[in-house]
PDB file of N, CA and C in Angstrom:
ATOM      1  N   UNK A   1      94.460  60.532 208.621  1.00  0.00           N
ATOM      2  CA  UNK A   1      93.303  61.359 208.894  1.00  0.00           C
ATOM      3  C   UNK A   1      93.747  62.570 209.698  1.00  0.00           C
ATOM      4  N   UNK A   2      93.422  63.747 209.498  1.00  0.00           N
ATOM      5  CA  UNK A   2      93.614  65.237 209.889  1.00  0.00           C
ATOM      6  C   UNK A   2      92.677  65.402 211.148  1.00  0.00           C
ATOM      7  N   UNK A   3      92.938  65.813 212.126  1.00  0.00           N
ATOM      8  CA  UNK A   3      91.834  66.248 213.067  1.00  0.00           C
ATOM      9  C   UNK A   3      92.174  67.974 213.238  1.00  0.00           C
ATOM     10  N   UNK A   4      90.698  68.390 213.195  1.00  0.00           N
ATOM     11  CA  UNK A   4      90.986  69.627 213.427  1.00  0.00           C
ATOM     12  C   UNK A   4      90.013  70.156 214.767  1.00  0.00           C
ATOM     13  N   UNK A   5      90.730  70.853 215.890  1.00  0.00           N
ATOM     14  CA  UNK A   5      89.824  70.909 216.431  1.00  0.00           C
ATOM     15  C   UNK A   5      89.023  72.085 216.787  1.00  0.00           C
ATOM     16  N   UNK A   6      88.586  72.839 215.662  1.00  0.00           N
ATOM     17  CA  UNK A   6      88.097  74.312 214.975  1.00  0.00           C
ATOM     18  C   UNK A   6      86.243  74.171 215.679  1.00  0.00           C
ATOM     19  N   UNK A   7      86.141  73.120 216.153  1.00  0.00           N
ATOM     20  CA  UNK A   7      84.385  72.796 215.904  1.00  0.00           C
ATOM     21  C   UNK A   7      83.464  73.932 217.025  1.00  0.00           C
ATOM     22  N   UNK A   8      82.612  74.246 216.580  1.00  0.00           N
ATOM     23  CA  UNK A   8      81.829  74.802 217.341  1.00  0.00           C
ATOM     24  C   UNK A   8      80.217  73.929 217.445  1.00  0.00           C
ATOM     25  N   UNK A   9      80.072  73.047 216.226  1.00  0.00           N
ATOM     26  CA  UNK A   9      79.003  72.410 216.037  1.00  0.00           C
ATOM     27  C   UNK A   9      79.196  70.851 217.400  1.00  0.00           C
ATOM     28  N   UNK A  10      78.012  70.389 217.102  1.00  0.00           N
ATOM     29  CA  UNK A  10      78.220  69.193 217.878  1.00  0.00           C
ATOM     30  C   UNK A  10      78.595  68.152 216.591  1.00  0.00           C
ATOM     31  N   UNK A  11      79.597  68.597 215.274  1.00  0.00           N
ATOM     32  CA  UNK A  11      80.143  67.530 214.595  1.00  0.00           C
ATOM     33  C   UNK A  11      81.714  67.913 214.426  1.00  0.00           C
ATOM     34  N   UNK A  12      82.319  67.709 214.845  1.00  0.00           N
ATOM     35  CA  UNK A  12      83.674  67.866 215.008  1.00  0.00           C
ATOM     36  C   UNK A  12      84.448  68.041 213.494  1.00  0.00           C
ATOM     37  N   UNK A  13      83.974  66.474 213.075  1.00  0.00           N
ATOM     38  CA  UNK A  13      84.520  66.513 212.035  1.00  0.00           C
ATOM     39  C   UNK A  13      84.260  67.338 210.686  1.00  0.00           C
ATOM     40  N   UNK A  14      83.262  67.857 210.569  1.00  0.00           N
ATOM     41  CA  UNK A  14      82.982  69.189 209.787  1.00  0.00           C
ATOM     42  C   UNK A  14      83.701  70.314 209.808  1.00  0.00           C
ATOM     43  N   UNK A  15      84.113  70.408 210.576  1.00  0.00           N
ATOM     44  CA  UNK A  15      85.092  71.915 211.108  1.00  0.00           C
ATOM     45  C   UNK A  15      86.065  71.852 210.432  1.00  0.00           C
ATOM     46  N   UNK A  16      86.996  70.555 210.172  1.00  0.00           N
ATOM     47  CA  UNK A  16      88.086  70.257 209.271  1.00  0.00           C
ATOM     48  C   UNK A  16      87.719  71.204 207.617  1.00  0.00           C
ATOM     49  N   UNK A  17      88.522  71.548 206.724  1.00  0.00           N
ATOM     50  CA  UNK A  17      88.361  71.485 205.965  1.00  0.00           C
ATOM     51  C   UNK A  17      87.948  70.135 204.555  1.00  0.00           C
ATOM     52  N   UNK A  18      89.289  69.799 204.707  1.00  0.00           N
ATOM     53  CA  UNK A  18      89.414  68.212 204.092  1.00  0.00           C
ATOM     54  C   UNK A  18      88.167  67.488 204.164  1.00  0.00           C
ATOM     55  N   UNK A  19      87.268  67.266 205.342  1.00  0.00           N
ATOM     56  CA  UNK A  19      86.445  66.197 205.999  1.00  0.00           C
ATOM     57  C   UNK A  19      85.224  66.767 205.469  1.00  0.00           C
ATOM     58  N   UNK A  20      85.172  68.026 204.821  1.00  0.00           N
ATOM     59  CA  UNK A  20      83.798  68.849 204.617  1.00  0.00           C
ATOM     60  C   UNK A  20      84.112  68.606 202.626  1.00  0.00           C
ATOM     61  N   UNK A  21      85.212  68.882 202.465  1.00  0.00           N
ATOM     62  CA  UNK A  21      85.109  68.271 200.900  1.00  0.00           C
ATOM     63  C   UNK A  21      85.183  66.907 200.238  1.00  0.00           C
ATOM     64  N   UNK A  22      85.275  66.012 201.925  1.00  0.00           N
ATOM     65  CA  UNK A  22      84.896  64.754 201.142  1.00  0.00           C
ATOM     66  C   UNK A  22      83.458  64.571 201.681  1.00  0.00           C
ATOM     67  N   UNK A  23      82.924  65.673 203.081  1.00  0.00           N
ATOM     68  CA  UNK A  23      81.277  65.102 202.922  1.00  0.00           C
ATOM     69  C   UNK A  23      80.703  65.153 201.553  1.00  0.00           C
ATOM     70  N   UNK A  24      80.910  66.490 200.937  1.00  0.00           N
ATOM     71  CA  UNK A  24      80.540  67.035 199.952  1.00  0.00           C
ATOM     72  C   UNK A  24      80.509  66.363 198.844  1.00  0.00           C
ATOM     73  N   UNK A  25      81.305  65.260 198.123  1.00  0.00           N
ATOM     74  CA  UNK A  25      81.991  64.331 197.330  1.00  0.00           C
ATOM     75  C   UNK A  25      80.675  63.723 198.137  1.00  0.00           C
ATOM     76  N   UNK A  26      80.481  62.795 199.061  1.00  0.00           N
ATOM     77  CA  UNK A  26      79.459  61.950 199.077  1.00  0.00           C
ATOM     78  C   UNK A  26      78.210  62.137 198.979  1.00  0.00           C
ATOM     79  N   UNK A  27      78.028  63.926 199.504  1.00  0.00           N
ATOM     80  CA  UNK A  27      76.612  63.903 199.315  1.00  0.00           C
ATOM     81  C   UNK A  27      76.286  64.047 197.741  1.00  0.00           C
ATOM     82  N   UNK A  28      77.807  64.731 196.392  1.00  0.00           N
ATOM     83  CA  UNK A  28      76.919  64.401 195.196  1.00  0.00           C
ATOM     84  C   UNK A  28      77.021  63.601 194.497  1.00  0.00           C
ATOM     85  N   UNK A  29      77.591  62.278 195.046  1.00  0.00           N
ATOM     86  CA  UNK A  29      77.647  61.078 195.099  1.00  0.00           C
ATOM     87  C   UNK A  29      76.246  60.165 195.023  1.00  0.00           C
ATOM     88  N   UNK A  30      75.988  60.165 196.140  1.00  0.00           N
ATOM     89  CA  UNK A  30      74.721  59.763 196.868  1.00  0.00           C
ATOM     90  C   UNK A  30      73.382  60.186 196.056  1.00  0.00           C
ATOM     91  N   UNK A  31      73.041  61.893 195.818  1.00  0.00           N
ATOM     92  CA  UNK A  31      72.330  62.203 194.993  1.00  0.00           C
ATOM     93  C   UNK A  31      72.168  62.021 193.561  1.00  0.00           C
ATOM     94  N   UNK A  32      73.632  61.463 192.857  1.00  0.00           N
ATOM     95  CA  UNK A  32      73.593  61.116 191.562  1.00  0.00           C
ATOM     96  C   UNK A  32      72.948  60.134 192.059  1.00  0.00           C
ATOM     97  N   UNK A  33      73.412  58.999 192.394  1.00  0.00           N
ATOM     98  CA  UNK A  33      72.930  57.410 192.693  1.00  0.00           C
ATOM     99  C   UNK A  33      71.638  57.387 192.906  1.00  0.00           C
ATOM    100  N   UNK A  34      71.059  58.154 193.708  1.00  0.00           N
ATOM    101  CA  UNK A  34      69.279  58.415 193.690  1.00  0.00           C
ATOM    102  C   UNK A  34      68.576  58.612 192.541  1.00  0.00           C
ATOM    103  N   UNK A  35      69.220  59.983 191.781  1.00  0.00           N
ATOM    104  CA  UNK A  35      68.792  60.454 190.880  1.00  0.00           C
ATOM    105  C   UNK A  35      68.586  59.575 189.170  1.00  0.00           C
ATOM    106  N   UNK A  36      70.147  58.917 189.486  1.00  0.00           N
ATOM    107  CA  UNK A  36      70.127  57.428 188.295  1.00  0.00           C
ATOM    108  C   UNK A  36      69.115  56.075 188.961  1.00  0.00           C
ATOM    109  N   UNK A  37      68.882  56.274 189.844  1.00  0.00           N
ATOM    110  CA  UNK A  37      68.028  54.771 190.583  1.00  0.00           C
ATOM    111  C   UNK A  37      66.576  55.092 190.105  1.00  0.00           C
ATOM    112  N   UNK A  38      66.031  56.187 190.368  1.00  0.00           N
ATOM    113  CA  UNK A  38      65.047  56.934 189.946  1.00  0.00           C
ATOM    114  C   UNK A  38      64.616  57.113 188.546  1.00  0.00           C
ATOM    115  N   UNK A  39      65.405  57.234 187.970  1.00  0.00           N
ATOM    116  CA  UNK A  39      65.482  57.705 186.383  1.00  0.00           C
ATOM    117  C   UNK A  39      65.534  56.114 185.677  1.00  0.00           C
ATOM    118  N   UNK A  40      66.207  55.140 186.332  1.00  0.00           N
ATOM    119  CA  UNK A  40      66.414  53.865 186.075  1.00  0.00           C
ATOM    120  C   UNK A  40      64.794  53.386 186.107  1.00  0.00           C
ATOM    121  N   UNK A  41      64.107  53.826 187.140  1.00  0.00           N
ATOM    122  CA  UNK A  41      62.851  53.025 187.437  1.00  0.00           C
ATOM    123  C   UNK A  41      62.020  53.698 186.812  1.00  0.00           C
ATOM    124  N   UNK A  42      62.172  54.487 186.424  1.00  0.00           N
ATOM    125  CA  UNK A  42      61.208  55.869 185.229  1.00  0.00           C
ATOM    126  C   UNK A  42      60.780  54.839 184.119  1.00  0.00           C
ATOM    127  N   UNK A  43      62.450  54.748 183.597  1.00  0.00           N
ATOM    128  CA  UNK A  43      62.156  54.236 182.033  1.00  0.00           C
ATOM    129  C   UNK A  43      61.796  52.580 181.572  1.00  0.00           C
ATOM    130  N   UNK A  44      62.022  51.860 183.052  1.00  0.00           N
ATOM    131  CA  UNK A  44      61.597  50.301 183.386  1.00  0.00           C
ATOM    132  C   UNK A  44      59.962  50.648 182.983  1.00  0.00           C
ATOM    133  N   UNK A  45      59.667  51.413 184.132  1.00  0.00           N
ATOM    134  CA  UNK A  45      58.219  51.484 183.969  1.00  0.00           C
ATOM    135  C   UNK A  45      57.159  52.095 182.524  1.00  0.00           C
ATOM    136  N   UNK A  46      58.339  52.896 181.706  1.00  0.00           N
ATOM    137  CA  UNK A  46      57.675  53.598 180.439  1.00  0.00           C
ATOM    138  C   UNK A  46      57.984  52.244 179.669  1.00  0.00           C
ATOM    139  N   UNK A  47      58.975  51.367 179.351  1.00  0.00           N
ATOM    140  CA  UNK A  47      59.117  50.513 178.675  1.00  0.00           C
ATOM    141  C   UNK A  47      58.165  49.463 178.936  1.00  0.00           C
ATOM    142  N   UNK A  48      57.780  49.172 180.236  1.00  0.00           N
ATOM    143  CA  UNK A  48      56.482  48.159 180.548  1.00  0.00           C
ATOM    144  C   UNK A  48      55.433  48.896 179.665  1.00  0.00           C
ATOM    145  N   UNK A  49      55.143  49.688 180.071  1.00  0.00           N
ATOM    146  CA  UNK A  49      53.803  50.632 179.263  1.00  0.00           C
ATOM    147  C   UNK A  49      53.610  50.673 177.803  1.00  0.00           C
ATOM    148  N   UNK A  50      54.790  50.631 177.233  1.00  0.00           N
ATOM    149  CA  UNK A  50      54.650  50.925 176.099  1.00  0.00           C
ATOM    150  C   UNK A  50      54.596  49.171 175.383  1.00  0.00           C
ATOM    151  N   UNK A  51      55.551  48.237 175.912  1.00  0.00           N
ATOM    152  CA  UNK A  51      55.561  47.266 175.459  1.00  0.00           C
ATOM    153  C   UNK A  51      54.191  46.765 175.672  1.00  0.00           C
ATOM    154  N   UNK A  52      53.571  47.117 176.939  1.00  0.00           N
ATOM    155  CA  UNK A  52      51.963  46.656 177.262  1.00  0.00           C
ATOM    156  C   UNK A  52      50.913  47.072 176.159  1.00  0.00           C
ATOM    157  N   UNK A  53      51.137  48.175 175.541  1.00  0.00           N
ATOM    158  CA  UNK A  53      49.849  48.328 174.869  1.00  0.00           C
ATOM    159  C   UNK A  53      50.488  48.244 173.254  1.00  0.00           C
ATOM    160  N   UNK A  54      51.733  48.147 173.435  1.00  0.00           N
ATOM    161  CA  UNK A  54      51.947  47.033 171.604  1.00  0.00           C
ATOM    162  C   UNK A  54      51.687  46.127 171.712  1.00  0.00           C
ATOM    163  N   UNK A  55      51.357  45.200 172.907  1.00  0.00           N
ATOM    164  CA  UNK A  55      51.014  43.950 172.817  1.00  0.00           C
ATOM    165  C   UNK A  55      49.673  43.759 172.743  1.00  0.00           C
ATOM    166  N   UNK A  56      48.838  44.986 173.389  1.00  0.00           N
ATOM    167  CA  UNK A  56      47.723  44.661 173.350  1.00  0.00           C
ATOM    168  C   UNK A  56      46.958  45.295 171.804  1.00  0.00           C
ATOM    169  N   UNK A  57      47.809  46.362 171.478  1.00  0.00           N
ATOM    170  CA  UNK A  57      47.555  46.289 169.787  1.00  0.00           C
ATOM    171  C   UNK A  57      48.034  45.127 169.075  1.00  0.00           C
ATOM    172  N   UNK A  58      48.974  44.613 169.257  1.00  0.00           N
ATOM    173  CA  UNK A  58      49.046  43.436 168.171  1.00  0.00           C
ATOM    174  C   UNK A  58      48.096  42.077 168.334  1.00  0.00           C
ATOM    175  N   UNK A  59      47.236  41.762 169.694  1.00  0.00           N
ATOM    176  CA  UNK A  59      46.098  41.037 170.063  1.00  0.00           C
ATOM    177  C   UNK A  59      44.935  41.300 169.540  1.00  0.00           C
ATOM    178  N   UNK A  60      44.916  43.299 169.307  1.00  0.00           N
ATOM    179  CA  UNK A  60      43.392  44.081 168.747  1.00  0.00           C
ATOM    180  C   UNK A  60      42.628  44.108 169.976  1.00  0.00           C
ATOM    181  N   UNK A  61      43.209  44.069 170.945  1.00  0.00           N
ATOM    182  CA  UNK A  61      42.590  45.012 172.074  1.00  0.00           C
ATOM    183  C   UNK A  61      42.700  46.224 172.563  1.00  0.00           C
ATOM    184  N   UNK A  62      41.892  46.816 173.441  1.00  0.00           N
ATOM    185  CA  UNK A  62      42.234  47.405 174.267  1.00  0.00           C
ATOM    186  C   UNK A  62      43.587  47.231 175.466  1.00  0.00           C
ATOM    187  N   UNK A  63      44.399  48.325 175.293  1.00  0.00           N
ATOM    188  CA  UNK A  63      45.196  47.878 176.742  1.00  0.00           C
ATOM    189  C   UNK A  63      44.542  48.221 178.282  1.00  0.00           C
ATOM    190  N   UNK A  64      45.419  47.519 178.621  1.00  0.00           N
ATOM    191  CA  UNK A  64      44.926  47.198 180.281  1.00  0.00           C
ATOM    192  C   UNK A  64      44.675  48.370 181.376  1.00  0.00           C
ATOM    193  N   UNK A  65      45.873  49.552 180.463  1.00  0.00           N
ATOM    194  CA  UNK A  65      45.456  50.650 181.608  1.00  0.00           C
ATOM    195  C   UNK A  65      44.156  51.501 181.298  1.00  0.00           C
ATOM    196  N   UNK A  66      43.502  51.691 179.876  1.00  0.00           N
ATOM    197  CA  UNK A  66      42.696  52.233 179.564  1.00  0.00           C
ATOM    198  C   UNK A  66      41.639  51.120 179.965  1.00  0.00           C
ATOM    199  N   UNK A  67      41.502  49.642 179.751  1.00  0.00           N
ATOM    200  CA  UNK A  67      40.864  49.150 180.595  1.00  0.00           C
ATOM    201  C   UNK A  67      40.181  48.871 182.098  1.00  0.00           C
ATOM    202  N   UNK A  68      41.346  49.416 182.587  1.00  0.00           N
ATOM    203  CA  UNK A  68      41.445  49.633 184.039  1.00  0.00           C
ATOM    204  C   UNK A  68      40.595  51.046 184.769  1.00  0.00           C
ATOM    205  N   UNK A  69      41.084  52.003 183.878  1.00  0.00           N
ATOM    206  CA  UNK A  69      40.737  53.161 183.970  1.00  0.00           C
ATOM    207  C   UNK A  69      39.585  54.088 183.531  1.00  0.00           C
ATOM    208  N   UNK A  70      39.049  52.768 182.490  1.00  0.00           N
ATOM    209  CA  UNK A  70      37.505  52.724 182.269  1.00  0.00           C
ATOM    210  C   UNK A  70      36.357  52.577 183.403  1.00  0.00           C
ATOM    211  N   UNK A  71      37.523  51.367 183.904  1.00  0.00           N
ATOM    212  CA  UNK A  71      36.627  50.507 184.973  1.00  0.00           C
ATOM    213  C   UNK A  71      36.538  51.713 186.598  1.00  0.00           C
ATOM    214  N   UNK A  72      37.748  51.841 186.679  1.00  0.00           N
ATOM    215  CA  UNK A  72      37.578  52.886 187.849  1.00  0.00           C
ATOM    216  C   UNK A  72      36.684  54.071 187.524  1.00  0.00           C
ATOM    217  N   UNK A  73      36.251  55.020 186.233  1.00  0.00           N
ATOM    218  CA  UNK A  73      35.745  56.213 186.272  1.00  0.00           C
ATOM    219  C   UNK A  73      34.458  55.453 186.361  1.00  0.00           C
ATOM    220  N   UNK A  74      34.041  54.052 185.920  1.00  0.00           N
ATOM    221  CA  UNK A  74      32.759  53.339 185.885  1.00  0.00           C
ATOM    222  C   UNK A  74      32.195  53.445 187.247  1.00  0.00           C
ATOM    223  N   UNK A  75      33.145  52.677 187.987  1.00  0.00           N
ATOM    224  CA  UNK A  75      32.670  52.594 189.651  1.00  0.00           C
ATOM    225  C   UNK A  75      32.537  53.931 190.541  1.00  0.00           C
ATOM    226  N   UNK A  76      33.971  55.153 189.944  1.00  0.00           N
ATOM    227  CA  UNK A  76      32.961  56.416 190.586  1.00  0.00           C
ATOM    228  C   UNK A  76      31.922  57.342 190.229  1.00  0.00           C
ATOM    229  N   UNK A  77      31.642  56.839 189.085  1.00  0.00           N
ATOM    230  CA  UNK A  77      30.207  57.368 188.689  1.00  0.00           C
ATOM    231  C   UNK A  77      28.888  56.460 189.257  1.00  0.00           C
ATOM    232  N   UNK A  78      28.835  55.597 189.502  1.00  0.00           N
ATOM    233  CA  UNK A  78      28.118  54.602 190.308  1.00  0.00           C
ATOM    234  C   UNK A  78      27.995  54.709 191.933  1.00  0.00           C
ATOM    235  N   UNK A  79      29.731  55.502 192.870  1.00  0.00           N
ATOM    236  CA  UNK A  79      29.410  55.871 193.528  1.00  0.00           C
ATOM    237  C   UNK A  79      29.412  56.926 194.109  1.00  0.00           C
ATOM    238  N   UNK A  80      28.930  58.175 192.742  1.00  0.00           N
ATOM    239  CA  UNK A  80      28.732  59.495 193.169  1.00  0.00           C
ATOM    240  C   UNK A  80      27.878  59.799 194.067  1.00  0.00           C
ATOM    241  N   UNK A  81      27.698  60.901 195.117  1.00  0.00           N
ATOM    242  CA  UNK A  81      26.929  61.569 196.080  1.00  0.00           C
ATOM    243  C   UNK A  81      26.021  62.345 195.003  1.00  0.00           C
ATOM    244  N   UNK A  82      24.705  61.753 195.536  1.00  0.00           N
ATOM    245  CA  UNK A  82      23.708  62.571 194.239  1.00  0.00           C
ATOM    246  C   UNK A  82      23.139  62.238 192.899  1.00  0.00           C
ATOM    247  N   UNK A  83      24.641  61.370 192.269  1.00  0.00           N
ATOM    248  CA  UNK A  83      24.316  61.482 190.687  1.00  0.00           C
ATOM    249  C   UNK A  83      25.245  62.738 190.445  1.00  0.00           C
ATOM    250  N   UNK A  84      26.189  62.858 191.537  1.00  0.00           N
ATOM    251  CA  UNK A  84      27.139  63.914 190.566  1.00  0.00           C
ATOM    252  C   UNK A  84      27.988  64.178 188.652  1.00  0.00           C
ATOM    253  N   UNK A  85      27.880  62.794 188.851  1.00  0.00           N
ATOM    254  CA  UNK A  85      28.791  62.447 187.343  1.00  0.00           C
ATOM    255  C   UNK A  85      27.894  62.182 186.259  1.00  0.00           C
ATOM    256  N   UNK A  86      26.257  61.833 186.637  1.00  0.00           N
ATOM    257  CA  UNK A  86      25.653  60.978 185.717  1.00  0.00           C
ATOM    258  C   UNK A  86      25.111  62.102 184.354  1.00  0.00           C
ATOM    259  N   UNK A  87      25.207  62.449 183.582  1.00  0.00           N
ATOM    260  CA  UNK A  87      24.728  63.629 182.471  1.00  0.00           C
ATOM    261  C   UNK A  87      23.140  63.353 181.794  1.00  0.00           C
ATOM    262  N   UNK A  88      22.956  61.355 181.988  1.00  0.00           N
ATOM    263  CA  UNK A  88      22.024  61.445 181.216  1.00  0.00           C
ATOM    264  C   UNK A  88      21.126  60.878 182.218  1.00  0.00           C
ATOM    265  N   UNK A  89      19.512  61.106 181.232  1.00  0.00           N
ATOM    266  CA  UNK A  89      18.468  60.574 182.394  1.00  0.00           C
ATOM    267  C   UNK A  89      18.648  59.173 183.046  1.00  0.00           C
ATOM    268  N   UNK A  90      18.259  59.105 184.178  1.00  0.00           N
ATOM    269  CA  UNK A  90      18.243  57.700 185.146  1.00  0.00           C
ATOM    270  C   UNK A  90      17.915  56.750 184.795  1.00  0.00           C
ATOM    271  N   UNK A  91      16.328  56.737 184.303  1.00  0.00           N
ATOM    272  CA  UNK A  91      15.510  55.581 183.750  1.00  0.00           C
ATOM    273  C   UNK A  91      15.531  55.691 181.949  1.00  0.00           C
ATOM    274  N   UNK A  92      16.474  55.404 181.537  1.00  0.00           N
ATOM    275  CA  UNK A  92      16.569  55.129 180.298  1.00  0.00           C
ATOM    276  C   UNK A  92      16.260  53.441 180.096  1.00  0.00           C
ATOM    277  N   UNK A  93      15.698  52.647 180.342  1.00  0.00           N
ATOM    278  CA  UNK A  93      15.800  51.300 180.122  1.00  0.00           C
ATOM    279  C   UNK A  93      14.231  50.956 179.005  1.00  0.00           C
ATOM    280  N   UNK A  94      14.512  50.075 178.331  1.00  0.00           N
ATOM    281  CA  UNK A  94      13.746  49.898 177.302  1.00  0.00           C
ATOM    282  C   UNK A  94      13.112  48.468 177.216  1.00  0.00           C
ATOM    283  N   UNK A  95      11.339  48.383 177.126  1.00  0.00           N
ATOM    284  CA  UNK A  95      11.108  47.290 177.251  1.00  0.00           C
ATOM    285  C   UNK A  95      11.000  46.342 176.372  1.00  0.00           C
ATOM    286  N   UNK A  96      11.182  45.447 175.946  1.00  0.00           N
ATOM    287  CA  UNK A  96      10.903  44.938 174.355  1.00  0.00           C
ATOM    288  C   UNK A  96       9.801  44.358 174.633  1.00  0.00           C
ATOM    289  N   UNK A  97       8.997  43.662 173.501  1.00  0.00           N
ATOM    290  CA  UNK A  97       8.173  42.505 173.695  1.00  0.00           C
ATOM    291  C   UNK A  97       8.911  41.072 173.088  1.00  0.00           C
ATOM    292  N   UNK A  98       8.634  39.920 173.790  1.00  0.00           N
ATOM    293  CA  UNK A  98       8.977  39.308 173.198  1.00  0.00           C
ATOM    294  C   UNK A  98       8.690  38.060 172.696  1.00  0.00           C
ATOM    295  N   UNK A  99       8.468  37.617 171.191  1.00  0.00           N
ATOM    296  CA  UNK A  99       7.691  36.880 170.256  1.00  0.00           C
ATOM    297  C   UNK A  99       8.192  35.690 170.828  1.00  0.00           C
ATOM    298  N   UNK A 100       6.716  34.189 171.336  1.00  0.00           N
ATOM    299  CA  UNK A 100       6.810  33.532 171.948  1.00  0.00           C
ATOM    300  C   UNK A 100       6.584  32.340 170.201  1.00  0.00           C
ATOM    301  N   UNK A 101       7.115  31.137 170.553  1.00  0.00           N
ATOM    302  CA  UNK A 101       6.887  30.399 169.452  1.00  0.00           C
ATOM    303  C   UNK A 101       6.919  28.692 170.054  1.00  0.00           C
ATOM    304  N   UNK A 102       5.601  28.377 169.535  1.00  0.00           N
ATOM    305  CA  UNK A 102       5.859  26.755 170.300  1.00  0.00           C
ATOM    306  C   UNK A 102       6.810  25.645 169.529  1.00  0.00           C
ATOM    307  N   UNK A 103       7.456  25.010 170.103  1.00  0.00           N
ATOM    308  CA  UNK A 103       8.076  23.921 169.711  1.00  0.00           C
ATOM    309  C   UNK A 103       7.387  22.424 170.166  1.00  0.00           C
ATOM    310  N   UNK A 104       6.893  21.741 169.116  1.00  0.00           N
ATOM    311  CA  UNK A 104       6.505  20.894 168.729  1.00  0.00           C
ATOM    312  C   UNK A 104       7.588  19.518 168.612  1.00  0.00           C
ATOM    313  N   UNK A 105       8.191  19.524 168.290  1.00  0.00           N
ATOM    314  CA  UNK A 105       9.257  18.391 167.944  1.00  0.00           C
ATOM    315  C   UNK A 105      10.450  18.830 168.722  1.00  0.00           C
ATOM    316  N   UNK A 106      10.129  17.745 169.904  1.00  0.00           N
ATOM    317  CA  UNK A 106      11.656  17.522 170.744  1.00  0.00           C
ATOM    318  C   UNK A 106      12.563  16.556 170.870  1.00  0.00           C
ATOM    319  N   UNK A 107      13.508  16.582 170.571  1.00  0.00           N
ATOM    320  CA  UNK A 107      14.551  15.263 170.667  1.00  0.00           C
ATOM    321  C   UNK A 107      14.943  15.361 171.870  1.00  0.00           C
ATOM    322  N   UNK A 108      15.837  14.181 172.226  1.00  0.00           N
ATOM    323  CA  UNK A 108      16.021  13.878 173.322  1.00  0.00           C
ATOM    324  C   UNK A 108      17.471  14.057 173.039  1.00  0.00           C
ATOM    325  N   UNK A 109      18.474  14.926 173.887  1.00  0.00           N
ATOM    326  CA  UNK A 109      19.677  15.098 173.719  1.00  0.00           C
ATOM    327  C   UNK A 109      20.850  13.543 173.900  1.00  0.00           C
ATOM    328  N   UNK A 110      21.424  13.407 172.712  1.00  0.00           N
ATOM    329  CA  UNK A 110      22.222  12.324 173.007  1.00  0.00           C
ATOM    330  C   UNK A 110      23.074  11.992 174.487  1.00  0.00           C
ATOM    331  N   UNK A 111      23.320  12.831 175.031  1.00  0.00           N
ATOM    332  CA  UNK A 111      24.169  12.699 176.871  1.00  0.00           C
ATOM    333  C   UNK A 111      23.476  12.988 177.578  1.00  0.00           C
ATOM    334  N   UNK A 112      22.310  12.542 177.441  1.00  0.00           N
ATOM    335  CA  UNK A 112      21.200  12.695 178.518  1.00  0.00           C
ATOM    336  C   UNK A 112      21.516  11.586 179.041  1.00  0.00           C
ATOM    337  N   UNK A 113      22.126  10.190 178.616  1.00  0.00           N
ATOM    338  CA  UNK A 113      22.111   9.365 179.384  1.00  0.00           C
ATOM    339  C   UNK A 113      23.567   9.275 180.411  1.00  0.00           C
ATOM    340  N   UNK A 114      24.247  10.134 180.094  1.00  0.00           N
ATOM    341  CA  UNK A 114      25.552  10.592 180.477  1.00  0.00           C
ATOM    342  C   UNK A 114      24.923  11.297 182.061  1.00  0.00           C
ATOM    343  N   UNK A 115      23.982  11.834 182.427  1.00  0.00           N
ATOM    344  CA  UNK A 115      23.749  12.438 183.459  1.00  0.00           C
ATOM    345  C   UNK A 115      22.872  11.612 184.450  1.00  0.00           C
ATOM    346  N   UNK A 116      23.594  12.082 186.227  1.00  0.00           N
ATOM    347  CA  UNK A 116      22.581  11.563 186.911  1.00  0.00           C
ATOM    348  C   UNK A 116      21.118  11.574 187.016  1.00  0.00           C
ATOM    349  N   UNK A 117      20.727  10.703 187.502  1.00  0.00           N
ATOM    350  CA  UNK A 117      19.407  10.933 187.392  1.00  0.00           C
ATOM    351  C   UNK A 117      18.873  11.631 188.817  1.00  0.00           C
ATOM    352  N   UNK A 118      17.612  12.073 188.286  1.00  0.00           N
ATOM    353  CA  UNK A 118      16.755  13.199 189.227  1.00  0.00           C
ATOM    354  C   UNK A 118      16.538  12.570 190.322  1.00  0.00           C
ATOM    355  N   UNK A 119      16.920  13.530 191.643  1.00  0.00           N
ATOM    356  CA  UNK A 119      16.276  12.692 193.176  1.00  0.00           C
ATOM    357  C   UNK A 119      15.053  13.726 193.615  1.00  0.00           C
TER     358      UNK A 119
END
């Protein structure tokens, strides 16, 4: 190891020549290794994604993130300030009537005797 004692910084060893072209060597060292760790976890995560919604096409569903992401724009339109998001009228709900019909003939379900009895 070379010592040089050129430093004006509070790092000594920088002042060297030698010691500054092997920082240099580590720092684009270091930044490849980030840059591949990064890029590594990129394409983990595009390959989850993509394998996720071939799977959920080959089931005939919907996938999970458009599921998901249904569900979240659902809940902030529900909790807009105002009715910011809502486009259509409020009280849209519709009443039906509905046709009543008597039943006359009742059997008695076979596992009725299967159940406790009433207290």
């Amino acid at each position: 190891m070379i010592w040089c004692g050129l430093s004006i910084t509070n790092k000594p060893w920088l002042a060297c020549p030698d010691m500054q072209l092997i920082a240099w060597i580590f720092k684009i060292f270091f930044s490849l290794l980030g840059l591949v760790f990064v890029l590594g976890t990129l394409c983990i995560l595009l390959l989850a994604l993509i394998s996720g919604a071939l799977w959920s096409l080959v089931r005939g569903r919907k996938p999970e993130v458009a599921v998901v992401w249904q569900r979240y724009q659902d809940m902030a339109r529900n909790k807009a300030p105002f009715g910011a998001w809502r486009a259509g009228p409020q009280n849209t709900t519709e009443v039906v009537d509905v046709e009543v019909k008597e039943v006359t003939d009742v059997k008695v379900a076979p596992h009725s005797q299967d159940r406790l009895p009433k207290q």
